[in-house]
C-alpha atoms as a PDB file:
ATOM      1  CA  UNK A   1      18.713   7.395  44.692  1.00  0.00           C
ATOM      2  CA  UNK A   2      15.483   8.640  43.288  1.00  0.00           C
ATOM      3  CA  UNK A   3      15.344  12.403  42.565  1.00  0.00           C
ATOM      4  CA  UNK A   4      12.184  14.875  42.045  1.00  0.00           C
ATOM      5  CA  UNK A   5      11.768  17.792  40.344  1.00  0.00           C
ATOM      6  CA  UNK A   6       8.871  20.354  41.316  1.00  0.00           C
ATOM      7  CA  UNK A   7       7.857  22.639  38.257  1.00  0.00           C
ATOM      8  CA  UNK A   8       5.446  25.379  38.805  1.00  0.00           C
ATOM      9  CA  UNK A   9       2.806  26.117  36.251  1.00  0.00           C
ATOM     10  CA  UNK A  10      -0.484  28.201  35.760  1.00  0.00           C
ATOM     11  CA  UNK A  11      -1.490  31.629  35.565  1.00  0.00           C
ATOM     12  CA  UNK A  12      -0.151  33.330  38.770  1.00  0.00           C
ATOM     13  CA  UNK A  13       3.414  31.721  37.462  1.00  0.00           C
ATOM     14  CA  UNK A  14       4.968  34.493  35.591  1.00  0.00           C
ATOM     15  CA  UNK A  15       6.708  33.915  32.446  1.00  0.00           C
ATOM     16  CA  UNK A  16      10.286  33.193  33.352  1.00  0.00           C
ATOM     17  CA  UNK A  17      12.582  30.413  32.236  1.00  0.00           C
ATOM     18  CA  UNK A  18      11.975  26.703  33.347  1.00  0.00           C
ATOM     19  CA  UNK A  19      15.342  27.090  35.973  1.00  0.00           C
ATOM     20  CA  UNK A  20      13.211  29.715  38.038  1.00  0.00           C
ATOM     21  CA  UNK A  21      10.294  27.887  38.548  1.00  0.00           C
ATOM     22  CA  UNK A  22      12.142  24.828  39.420  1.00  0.00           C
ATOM     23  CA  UNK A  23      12.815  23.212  42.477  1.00  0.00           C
ATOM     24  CA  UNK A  24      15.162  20.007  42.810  1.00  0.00           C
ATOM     25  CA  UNK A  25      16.039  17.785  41.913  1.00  0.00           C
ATOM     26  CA  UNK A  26      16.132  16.381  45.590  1.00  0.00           C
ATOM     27  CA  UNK A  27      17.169  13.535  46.568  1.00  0.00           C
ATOM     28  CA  UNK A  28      13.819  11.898  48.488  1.00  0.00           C
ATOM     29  CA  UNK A  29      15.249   8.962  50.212  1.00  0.00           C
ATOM     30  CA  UNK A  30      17.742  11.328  52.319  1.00  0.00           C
ATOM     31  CA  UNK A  31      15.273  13.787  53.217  1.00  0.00           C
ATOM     32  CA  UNK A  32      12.101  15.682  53.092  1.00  0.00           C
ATOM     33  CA  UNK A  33      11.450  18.606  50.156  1.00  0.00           C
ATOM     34  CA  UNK A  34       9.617  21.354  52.033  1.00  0.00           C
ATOM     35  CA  UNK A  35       7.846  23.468  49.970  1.00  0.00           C
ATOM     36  CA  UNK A  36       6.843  26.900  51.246  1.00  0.00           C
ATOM     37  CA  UNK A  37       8.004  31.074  51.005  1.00  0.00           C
ATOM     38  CA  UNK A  38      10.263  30.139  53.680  1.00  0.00           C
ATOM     39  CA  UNK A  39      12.210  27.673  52.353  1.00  0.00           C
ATOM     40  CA  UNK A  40      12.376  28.950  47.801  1.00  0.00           C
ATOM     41  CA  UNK A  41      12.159  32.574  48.493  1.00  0.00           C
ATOM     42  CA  UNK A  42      14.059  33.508  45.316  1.00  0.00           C
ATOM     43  CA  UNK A  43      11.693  30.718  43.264  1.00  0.00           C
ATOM     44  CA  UNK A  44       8.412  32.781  44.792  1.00  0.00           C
ATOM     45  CA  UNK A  45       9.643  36.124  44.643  1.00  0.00           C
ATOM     46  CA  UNK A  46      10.836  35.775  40.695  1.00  0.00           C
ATOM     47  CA  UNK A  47       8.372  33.300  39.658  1.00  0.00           C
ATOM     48  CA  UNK A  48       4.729  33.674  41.150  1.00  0.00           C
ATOM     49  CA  UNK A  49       2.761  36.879  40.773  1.00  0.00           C
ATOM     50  CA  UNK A  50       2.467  39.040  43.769  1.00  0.00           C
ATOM     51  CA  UNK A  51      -1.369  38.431  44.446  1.00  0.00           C
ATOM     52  CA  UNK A  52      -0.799  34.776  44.664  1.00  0.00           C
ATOM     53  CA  UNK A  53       1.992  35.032  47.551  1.00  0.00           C
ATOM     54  CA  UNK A  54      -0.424  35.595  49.731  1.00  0.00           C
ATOM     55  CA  UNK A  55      -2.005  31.858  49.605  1.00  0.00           C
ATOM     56  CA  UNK A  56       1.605  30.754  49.468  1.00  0.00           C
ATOM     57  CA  UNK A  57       2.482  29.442  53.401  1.00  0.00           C
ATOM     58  CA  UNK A  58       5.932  30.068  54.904  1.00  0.00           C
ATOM     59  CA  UNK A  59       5.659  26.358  55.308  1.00  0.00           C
ATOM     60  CA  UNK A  60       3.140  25.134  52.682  1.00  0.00           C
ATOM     61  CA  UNK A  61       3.602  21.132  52.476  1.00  0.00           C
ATOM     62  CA  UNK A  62       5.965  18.302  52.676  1.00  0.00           C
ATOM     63  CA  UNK A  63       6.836  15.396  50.099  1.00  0.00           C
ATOM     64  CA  UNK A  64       8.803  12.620  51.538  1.00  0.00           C
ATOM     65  CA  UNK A  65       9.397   9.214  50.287  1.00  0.00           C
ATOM     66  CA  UNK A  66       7.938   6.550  52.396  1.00  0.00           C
ATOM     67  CA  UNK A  67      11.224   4.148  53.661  1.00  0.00           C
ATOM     68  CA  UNK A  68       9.381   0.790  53.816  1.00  0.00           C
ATOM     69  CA  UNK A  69       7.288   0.982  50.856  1.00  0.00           C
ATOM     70  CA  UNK A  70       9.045   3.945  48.766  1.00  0.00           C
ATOM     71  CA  UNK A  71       5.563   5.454  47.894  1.00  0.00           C
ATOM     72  CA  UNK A  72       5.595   9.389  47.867  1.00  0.00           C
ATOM     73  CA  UNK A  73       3.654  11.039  49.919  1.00  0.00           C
ATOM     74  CA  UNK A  74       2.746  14.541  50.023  1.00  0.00           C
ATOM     75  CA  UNK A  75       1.487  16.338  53.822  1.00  0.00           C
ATOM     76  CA  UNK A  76      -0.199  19.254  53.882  1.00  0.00           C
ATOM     77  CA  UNK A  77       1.132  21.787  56.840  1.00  0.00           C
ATOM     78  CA  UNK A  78      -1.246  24.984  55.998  1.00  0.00           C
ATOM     79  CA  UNK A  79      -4.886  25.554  55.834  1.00  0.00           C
ATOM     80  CA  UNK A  80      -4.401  27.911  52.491  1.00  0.00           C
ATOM     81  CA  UNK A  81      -5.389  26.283  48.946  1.00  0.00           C
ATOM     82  CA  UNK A  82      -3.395  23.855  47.137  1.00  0.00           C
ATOM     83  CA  UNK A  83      -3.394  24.052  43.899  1.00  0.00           C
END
């Protein structure tokens, strides 16, 4: 199985090690990674700066791995930035 890993980077991530601002690995091909306050509140509340939690959806976006092709695919599920 193919496995991701989400690291968060740039200057609303505060400086804590790389295991906090971390997500996965996840396996893709069993399920979706949802990415959002609601779903890595401990990676958001110890990782991002508080002004930046704001943009930060309860449900922010989706990557699943397409079943036919295996391409990833990423859906967007809020109208705040992505950055």
């Amino acid at each position: 199985d193919d496995l991701i890993v989400l690291e968060l980077v740039g200057s609303y991530v505060l400086d804590v090690s790389l295991q906090q601002r971390r997500i996965g690995p996840w396996p893709l091909s069993k399920k979706k990674l949802y990415v959002g306050r609601k779903h890595q509140q401990e990676l958001h509340r110890s990782a991002v700066d508080k002004e930046a939690l704001k943009c930060i959806s309860r449900d922010h976006f989706y990557i699943k791995q397409d079943e036919e092709s295996g391409t990833i695919k990423l859906l967007v599920l809020t109208q705040n930035p992505i950055w």
